[in-house]
Protein backbone atom coordinates (compact mmCIF):
# COMPACT_ATOMS: atom_id res chain seq x y z
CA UNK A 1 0.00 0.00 0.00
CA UNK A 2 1.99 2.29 -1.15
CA UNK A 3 0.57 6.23 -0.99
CA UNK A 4 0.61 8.41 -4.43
CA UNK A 5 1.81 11.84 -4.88
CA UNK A 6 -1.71 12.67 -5.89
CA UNK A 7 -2.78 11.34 -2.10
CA UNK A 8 -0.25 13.72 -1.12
CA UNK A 9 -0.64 16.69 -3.17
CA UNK A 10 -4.75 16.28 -1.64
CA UNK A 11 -2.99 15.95 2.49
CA UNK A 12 -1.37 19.15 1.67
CA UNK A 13 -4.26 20.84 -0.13
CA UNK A 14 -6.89 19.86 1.95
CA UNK A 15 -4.65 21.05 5.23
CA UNK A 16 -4.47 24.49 3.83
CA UNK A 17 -8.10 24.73 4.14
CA UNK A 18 -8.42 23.15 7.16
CA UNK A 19 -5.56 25.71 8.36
CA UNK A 20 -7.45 28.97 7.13
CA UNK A 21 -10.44 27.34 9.41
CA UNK A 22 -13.12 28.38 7.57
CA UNK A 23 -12.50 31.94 7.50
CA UNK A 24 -12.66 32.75 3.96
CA UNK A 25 -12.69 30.53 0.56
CA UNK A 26 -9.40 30.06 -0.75
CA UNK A 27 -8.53 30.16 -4.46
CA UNK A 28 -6.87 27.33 -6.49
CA UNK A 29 -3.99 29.49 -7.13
CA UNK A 30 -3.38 30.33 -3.64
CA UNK A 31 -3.24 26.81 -2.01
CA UNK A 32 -1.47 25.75 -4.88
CA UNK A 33 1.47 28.51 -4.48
CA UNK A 34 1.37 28.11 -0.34
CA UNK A 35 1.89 24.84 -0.80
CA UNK A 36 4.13 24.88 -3.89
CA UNK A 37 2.27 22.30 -5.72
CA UNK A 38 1.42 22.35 -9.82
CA UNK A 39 -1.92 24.24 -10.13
CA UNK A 40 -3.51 22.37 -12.72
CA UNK A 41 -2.69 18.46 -11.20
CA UNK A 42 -4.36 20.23 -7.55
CA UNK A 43 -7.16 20.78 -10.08
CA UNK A 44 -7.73 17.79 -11.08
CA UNK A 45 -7.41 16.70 -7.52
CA UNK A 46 -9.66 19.00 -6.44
CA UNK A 47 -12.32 17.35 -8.54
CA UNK A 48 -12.15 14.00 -7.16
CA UNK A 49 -12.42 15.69 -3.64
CA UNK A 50 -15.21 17.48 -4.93
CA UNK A 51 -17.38 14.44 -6.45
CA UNK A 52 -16.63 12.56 -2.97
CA UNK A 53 -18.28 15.76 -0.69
CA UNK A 54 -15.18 16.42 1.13
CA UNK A 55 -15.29 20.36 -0.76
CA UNK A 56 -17.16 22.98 -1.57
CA UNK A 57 -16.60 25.58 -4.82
CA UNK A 58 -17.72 28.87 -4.21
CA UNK A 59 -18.12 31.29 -7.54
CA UNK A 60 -18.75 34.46 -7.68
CA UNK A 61 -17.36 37.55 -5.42
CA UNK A 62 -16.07 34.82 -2.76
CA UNK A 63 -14.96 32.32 -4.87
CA UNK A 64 -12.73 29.75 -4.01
CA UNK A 65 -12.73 26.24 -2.06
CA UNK A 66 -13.74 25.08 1.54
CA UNK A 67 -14.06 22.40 3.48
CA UNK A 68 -17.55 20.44 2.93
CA UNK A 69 -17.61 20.26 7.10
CA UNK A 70 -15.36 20.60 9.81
CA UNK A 71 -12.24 18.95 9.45
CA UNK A 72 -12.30 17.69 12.77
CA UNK A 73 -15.14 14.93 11.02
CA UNK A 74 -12.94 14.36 7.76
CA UNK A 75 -11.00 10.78 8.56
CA UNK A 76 -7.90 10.65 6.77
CA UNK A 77 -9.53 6.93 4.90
CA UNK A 78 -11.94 9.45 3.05
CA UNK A 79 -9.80 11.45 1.74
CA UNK A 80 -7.10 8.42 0.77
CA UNK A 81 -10.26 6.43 -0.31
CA UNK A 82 -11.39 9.43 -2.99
CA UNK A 83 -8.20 9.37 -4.21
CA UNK A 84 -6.73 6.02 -4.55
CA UNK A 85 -10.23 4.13 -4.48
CA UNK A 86 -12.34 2.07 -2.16
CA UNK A 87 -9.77 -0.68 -2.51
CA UNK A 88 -6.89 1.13 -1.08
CA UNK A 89 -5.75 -0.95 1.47
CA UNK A 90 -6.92 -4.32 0.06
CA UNK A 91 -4.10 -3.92 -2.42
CA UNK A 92 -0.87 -5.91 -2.38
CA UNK A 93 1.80 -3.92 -0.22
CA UNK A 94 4.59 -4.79 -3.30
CA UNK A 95 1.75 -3.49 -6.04
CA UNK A 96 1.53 -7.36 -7.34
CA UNK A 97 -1.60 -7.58 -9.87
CA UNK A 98 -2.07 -11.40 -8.84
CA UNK A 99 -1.17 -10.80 -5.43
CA UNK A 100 -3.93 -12.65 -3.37
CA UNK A 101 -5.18 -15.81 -1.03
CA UNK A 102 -4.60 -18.16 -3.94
CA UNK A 103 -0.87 -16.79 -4.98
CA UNK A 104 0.02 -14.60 -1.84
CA UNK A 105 3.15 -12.21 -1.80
CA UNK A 106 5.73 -12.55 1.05
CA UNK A 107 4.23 -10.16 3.02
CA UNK A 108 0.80 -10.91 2.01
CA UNK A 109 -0.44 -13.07 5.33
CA UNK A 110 1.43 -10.67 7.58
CA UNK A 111 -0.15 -7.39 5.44
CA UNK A 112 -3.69 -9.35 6.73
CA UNK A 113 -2.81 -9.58 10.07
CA UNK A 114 -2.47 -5.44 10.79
CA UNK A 115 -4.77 -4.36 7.68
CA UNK A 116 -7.61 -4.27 9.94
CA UNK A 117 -5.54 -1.77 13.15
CA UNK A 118 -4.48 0.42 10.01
CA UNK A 119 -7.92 0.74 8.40
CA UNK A 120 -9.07 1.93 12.36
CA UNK A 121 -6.07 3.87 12.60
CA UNK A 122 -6.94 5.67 9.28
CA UNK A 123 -10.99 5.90 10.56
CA UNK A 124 -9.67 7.40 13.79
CA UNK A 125 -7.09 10.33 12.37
CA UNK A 126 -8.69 13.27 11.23
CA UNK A 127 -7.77 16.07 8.95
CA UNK A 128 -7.44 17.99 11.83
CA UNK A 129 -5.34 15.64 13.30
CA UNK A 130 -3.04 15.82 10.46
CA UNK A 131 -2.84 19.79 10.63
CA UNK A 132 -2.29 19.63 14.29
CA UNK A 133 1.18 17.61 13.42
CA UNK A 134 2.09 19.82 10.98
CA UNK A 135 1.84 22.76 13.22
CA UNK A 136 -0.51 24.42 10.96
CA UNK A 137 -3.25 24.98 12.96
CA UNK A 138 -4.47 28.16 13.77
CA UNK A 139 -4.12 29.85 16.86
């Protein structure tokens, strides 16, 4: 299971909004500079997040993105989930296509065993979490 840079390029993105706490929308162009990430992939991204409820567009005067609710009730397995898929972490840790009870991987009994304390762990941490760490959060 290994995590994208997409997944990543979403963490980042989605803890700038998180950071700005709901203040004001914040425009593509801005989270993508603060966060020095290529505007038009964070786009993209942004639609997936989008289509899965976790944001909200705003046009006109205060147009921009926010956080669908309060990050605090985002868990990190959403937001990895819209990205990568439902099947995130039902996927062979070495990325084998075959990988599976019939022809398991090395690590594939042992990836069994903890799958089900990592899909908790990922229920459990929230986006807010996540900014918290980073030291992001405001004040």
């Amino acid at each position: 299971m290994a995590l994208s840079r997409e997944c990543e390029y979403a963490l980042r993105g989605l803890a700038a909004l998180a950071a700005e706490a709901g203040a004001r929308p914040l425009m593509l162009a801005e989270i993508a500079a603060r966060e020095e990430l290529p505007q038009s992939f964070l786009s993209k991204i942004f639609h997936k997040l989008l289509r899965h409820g976790l944001l909200v567009s705003h046009r006109g005067v205060q147009r921009g993105y926010t956080l669908a609710r309060d990050p605090q009730t985002i868990p990190l397995r959403a937001i990895l989930e819209a990205i990568e898929g439902p099947d995130l972490l039902d996927r062979c840790m070495f990325s084998h296509q075959h990988c599976g009870e019939g022809i398991p991987c090395l690590i594939h009994v042992a990836w069994n065993d903890v799958r089900p304390q990592v899909q908790a762990a990922f229920e459990k941490i929230t986006l807010q979490d996540l900014v918290n760490a980073r030291g992001a959060a405001p004040q």
